[in-house]
N, C-alpha and C. Protein backbone atom coordinates (compact mmCIF):
# COMPACT_ATOMS: atom_id res chain seq x y z
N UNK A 1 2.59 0.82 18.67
CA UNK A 1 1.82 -0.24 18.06
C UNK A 1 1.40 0.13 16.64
N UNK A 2 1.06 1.50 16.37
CA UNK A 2 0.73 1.65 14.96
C UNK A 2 1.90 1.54 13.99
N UNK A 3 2.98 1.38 14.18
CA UNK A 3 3.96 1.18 13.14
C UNK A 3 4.36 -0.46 12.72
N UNK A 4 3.73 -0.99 13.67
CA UNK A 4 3.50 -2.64 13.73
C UNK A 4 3.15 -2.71 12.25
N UNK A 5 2.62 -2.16 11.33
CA UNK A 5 2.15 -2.68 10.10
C UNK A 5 3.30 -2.43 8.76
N UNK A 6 3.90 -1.57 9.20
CA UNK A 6 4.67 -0.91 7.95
C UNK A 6 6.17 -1.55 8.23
N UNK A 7 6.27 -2.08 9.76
CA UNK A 7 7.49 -2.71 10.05
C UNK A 7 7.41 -4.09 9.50
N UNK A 8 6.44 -5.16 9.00
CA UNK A 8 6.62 -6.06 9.11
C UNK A 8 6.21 -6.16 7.39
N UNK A 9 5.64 -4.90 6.75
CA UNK A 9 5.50 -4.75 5.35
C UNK A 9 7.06 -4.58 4.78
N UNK A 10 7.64 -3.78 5.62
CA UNK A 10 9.31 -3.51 5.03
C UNK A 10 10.01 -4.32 5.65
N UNK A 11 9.68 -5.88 6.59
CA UNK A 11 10.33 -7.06 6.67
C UNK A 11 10.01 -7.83 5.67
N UNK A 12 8.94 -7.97 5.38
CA UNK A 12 8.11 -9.00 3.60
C UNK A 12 9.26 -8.41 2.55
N UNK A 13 9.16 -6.89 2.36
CA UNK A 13 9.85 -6.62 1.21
C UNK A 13 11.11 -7.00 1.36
N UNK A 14 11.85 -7.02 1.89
CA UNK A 14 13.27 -7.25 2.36
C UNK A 14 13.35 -8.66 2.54
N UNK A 15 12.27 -9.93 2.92
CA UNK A 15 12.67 -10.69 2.64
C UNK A 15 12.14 -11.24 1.14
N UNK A 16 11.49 -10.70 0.24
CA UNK A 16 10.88 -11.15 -0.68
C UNK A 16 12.31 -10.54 -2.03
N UNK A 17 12.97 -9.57 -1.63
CA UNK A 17 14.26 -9.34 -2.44
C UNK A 17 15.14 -10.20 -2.44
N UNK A 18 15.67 -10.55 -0.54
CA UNK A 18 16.38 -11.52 -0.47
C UNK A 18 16.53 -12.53 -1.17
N UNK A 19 15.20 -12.82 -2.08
CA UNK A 19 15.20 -14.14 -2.43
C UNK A 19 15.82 -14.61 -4.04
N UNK A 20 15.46 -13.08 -4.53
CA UNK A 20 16.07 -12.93 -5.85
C UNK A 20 14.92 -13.20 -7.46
N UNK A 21 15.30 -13.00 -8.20
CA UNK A 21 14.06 -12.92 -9.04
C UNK A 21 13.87 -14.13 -9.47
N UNK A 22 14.63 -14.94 -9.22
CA UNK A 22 14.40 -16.19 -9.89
C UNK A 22 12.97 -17.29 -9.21
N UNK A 23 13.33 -16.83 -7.88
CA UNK A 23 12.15 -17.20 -7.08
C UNK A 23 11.13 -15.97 -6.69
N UNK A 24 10.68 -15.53 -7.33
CA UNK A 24 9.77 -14.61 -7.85
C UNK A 24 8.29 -15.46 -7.96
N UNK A 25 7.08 -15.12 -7.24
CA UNK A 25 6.24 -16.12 -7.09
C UNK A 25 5.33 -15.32 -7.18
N UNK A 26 3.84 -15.14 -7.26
CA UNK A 26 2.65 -14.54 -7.61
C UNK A 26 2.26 -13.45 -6.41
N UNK A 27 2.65 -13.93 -5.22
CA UNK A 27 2.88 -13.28 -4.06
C UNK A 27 3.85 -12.13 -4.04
N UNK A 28 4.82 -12.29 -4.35
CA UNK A 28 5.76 -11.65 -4.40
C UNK A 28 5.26 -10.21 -5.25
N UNK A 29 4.68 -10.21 -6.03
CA UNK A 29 4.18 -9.56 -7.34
C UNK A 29 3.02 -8.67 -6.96
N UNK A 30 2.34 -9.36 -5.70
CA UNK A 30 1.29 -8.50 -5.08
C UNK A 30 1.74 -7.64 -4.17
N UNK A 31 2.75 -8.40 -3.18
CA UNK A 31 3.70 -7.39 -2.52
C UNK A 31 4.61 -6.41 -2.91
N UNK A 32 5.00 -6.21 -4.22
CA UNK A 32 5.41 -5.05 -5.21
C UNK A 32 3.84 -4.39 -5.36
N UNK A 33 2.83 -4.80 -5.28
CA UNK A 33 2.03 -4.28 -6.26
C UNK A 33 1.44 -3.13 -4.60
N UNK A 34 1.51 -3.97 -3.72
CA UNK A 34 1.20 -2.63 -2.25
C UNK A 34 2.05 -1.55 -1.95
N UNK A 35 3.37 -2.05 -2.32
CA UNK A 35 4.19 -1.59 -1.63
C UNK A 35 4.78 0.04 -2.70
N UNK A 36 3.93 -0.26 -4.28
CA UNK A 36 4.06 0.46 -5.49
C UNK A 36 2.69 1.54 -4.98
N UNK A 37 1.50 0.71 -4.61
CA UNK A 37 0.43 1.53 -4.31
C UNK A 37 0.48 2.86 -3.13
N UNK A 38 1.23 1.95 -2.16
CA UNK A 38 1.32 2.43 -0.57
C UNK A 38 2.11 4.08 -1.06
N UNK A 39 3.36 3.84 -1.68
CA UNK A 39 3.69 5.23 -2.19
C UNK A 39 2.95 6.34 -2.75
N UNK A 40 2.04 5.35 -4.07
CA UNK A 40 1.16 6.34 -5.23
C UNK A 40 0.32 7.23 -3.85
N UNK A 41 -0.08 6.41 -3.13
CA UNK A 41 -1.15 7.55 -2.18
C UNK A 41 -0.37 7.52 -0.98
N UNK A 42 0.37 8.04 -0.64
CA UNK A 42 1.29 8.55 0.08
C UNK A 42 1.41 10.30 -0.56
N UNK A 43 2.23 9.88 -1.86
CA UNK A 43 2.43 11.29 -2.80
C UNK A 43 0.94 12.04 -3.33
N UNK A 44 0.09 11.15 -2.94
CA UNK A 44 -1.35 11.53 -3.65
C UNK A 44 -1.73 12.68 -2.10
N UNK A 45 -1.59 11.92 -0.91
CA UNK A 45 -2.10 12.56 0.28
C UNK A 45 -1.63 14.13 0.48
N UNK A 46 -0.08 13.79 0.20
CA UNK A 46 0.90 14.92 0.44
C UNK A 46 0.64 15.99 -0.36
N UNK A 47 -0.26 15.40 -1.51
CA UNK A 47 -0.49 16.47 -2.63
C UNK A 47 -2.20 17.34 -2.55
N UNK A 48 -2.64 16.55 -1.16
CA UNK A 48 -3.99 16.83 -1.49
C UNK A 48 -4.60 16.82 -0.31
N UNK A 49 -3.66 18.03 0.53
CA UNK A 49 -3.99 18.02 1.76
C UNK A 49 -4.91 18.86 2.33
N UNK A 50 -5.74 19.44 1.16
CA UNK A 50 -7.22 20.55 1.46
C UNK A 50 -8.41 19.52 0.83
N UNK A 51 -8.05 18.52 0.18
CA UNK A 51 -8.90 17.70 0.08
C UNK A 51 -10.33 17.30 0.93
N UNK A 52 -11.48 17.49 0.64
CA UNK A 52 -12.65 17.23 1.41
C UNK A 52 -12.45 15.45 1.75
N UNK A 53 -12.04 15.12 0.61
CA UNK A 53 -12.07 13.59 1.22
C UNK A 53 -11.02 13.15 1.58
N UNK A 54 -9.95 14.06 2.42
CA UNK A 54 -8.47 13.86 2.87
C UNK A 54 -8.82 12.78 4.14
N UNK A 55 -9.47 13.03 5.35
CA UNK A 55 -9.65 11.98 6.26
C UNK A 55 -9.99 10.60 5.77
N UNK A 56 -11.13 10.80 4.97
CA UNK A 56 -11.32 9.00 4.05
C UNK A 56 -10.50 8.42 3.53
N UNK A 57 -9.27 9.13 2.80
CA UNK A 57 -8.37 9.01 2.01
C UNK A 57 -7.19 8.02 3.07
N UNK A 58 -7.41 8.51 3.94
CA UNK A 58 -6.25 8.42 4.93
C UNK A 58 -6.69 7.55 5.37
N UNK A 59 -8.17 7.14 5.86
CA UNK A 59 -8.03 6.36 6.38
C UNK A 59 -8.11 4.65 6.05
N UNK A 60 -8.89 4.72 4.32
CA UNK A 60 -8.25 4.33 3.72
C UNK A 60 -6.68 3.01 3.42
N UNK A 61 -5.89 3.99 3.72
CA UNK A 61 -4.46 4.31 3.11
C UNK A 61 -4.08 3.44 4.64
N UNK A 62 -4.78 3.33 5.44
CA UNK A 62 -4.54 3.08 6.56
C UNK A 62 -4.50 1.37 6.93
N UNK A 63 -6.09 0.94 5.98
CA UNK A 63 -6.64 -0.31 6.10
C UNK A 63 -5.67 -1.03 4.99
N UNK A 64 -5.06 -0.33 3.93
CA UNK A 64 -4.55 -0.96 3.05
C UNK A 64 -3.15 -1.38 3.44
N UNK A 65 -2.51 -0.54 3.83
CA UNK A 65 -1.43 -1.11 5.38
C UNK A 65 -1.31 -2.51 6.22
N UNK A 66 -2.96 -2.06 6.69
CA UNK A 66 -2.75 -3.26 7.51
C UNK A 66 -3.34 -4.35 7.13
N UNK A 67 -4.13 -4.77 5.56
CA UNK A 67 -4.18 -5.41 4.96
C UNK A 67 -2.86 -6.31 4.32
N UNK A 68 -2.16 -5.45 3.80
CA UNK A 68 -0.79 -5.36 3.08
C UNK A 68 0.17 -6.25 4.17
N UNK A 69 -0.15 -5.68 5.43
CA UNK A 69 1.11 -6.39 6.51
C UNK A 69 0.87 -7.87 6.99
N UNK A 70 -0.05 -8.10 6.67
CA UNK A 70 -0.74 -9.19 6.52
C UNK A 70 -0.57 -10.59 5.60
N UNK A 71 -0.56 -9.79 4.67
CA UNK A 71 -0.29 -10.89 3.36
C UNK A 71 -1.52 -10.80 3.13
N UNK A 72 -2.78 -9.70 3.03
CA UNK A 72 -3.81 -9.96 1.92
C UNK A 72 -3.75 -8.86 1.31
N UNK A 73 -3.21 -9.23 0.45
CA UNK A 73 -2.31 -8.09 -0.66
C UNK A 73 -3.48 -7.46 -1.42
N UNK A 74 -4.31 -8.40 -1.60
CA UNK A 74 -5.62 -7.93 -2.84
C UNK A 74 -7.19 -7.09 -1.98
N UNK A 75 -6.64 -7.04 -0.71
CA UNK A 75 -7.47 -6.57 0.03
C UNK A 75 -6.80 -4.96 0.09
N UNK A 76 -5.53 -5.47 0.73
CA UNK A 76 -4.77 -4.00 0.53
C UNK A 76 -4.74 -3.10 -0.78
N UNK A 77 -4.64 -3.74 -1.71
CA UNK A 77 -4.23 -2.61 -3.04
C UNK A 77 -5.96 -2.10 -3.30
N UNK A 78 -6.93 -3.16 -2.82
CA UNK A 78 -8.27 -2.55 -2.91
C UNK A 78 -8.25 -0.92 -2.56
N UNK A 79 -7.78 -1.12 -0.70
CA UNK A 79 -8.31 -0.29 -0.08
C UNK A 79 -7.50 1.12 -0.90
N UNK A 80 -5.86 0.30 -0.65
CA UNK A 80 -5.23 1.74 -1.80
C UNK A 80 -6.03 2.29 -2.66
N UNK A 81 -6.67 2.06 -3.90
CA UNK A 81 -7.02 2.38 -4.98
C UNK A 81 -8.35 2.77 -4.82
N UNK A 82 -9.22 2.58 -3.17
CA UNK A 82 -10.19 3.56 -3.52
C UNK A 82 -9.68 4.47 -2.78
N UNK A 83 -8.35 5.01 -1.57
CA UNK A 83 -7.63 5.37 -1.39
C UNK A 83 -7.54 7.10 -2.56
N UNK A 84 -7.14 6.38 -3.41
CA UNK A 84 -6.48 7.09 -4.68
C UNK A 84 -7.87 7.60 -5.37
N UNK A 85 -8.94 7.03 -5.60
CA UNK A 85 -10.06 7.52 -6.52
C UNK A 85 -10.39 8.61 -5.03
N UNK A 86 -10.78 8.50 -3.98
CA UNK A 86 -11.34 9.38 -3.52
C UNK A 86 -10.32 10.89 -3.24
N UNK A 87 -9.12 10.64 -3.88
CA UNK A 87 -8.35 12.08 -3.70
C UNK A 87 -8.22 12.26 -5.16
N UNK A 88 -9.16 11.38 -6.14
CA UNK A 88 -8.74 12.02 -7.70
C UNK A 88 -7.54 11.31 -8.27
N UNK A 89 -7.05 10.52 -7.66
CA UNK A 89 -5.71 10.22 -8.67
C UNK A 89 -5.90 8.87 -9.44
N UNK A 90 -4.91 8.69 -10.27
CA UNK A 90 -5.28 7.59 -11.00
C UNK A 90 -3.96 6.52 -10.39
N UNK A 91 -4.55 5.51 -10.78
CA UNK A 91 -3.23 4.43 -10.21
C UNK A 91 -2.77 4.35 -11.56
N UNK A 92 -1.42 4.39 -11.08
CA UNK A 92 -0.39 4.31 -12.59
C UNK A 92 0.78 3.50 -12.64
């Protein structure tokens, strides 16, 4: 059941390519914008695994997931990006 979120985030992306850039819609743009985040603290976690705020980080990284799988994209990149401030990194 916990992969329920990342399976249906990498069904959005896959169908949001399908579609091609021409139909490229504001949505679409937020779902690049999780799916850009979901990595940054991914590589942020992997990098910062003595981290005091590694469990927050994670868990985090967690809500922004299942925000993201969702379609509330602006909820998700939230959670990413405090995600990312509480392990120090900057979103880039």
């Amino acid at each position: 059941m916990r992969f329920v979120p990342v399976t249906i985030c990498a069904a959005l992306l896959s169908a949001s390519l399908g579609f091609g850039a021409s139909a490229a819609t504001a949505e679409d743009a937020s779902l690049s914008s999780c799916v850009k985040l979901a990595s940054q603290v991914r590589d942020a976690l992997s990098s910062n695994a003595q981290s005091p705020s590694f469990q927050a980080a994670t868990k985090e990284k967690g809500y922004g997931q299942d925000f993201c799988a969702n379609g509330l994209y602006k909820n998700g990149v939230e959670h990413y990006a405090e995600a990312l401030k509480l392990l120090g990194a900057s979103k880039g």
